[in-house]
Protein backbone atom coordinates (compact mmCIF):
# COMPACT_ATOMS: atom_id res chain seq x y z
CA UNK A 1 -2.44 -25.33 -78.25
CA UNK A 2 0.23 -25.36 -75.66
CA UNK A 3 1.11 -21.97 -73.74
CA UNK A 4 4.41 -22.26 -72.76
CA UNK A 5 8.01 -19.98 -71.49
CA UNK A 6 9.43 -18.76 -74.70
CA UNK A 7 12.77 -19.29 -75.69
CA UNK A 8 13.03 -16.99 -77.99
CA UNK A 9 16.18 -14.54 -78.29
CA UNK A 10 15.31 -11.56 -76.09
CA UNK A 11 15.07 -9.22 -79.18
CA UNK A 12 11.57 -11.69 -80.39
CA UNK A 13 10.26 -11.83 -76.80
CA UNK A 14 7.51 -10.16 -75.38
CA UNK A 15 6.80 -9.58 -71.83
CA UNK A 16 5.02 -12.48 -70.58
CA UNK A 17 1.72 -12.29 -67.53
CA UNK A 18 1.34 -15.42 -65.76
CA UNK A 19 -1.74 -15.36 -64.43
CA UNK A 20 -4.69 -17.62 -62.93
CA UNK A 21 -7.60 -17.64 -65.33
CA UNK A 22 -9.96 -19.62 -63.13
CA UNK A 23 -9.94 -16.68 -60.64
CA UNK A 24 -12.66 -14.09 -62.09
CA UNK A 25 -10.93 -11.45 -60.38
CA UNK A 26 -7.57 -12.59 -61.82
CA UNK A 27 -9.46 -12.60 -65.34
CA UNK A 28 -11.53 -9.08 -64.97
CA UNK A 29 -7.92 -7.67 -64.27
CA UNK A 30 -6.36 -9.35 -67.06
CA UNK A 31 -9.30 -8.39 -69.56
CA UNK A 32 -8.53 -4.88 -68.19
CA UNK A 33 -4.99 -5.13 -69.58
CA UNK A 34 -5.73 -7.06 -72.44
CA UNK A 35 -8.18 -3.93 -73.67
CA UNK A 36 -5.20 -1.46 -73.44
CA UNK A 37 -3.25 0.61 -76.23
CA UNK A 38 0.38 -1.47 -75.66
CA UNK A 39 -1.48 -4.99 -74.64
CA UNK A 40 -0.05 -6.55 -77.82
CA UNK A 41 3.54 -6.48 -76.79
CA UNK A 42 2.20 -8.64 -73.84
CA UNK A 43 1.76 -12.21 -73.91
CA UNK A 44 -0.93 -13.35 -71.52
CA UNK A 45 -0.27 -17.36 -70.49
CA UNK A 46 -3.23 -18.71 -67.58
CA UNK A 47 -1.56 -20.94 -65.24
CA UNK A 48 -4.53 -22.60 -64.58
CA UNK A 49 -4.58 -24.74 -67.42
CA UNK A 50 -2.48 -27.87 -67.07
CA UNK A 51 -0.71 -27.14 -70.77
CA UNK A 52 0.57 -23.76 -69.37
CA UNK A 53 4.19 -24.63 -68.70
CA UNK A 54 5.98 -20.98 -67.15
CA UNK A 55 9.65 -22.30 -67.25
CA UNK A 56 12.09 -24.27 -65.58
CA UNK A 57 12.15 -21.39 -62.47
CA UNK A 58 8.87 -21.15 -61.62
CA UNK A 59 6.38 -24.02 -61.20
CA UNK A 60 2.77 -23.88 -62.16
CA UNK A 61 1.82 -23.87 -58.48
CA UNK A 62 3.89 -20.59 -57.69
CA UNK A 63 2.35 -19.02 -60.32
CA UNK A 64 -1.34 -19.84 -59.00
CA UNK A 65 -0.06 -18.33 -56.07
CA UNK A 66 1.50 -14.96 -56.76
CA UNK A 67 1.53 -12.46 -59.61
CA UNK A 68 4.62 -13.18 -62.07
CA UNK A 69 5.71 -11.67 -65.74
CA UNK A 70 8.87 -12.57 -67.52
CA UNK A 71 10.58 -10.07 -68.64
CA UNK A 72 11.75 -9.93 -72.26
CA UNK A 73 15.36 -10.53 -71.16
CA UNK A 74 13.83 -13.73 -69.35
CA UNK A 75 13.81 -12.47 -66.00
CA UNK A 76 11.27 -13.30 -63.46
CA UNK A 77 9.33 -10.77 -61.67
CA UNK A 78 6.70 -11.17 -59.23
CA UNK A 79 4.09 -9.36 -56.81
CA UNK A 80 4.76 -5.56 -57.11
CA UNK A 81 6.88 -5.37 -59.48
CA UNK A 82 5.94 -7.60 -61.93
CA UNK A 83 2.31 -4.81 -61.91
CA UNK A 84 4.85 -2.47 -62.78
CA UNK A 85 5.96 -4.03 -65.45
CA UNK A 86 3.19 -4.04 -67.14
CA UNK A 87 2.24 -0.92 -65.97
CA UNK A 88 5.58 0.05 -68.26
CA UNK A 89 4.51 -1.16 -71.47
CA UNK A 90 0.78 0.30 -71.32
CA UNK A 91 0.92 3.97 -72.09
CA UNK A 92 -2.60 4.28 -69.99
CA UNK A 93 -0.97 2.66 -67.25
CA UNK A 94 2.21 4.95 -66.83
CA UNK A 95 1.31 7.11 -64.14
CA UNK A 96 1.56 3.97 -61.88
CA UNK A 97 4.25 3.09 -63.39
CA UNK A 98 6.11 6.18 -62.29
CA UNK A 99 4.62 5.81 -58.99
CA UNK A 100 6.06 2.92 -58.41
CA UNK A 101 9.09 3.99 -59.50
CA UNK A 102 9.45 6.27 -57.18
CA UNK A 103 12.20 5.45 -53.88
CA UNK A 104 10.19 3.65 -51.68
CA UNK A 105 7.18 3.18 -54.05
CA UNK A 106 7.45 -0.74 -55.39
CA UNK A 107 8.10 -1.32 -51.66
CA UNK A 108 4.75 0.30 -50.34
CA UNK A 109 2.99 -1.56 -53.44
CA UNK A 110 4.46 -4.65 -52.45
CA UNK A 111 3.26 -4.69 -48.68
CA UNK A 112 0.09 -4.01 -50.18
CA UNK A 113 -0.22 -6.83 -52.32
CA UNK A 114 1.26 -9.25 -49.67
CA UNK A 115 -1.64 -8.03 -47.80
CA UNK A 116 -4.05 -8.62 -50.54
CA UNK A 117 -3.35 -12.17 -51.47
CA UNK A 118 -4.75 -13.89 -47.98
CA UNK A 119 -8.10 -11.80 -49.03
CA UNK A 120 -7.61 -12.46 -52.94
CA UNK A 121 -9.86 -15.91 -52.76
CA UNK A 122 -12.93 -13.68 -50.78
CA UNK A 123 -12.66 -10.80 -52.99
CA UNK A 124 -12.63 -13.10 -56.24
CA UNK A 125 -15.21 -15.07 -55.50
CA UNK A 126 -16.81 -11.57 -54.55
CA UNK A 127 -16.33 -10.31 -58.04
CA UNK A 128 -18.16 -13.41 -59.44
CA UNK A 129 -21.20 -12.95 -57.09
CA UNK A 130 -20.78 -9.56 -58.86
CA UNK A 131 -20.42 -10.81 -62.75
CA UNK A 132 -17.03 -11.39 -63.14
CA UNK A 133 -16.49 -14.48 -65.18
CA UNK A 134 -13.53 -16.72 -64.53
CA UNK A 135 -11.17 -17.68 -67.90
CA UNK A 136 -11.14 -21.00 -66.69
CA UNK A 137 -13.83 -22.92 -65.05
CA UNK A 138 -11.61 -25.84 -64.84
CA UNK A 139 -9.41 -26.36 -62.14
């Protein structure tokens, strides 16, 4: 089965997660959201397999790189506030939502994650010394 951008009319669409699925922490995080009241107005596509295609704006090796979702109008969000987006659509997840709504807030989140992604490939292969299991063991 290919995993691909959707074309569909925004209306049909649902938010899309591009994320990397050979990166246990990537896929504990994912589970997480996957799990969650709201999770099946979410499509979940794993960059990391090589029939993922996320669109004609972002290539498969951006989206390894950095946190994206499309929104259902196809817009592209990434980093901060593509968490918030999901953060939107998962009743459980709200509070942060707000949060980051907040003047200033997707900002502060963002400076954070920019932080976190030089770390990301310790602190994954952390989570798999602690259990986590990658999606994808195929790279």
């Amino acid at each position: 089965m290919v995993e691909e951008f959707s074309e569909h009319p925004a209306e049909n669409r649902k938010l899309q997660v591009y994320y990397d699925g050979s990166c246990p922490l990537c896929s504990a995080e994912v589970s997480h959201y996957k799990a969650q009241p709201g999770a099946e107005d979410i499509e979940f596509l794993d960059v990391s397999r090589s029939e993922t295609n996320p669109g004609p704006d972002l290539t498969p090796r951006d989206a390894m790189r950095r946190f994206h979702v499309r929104e259902s109008d196809g817009s592209l969000l990434s980093g901060a506030a593509a968490f918030a987006a999901i953060w939107h659509r998962l009743p459980r997840w709200h509070w942060a939502a707000r949060l980051a709504a907040l003047p200033g807030g997707t900002r502060v989140m963002e400076m954070g994650y920019r932080a976190f992604l030089p770390i990301r490939p310790m602190l994954s292969k952390a989570a798999g010394a602690l259990g986590a299991k990658a999606e994808n063991t195929r790279k």
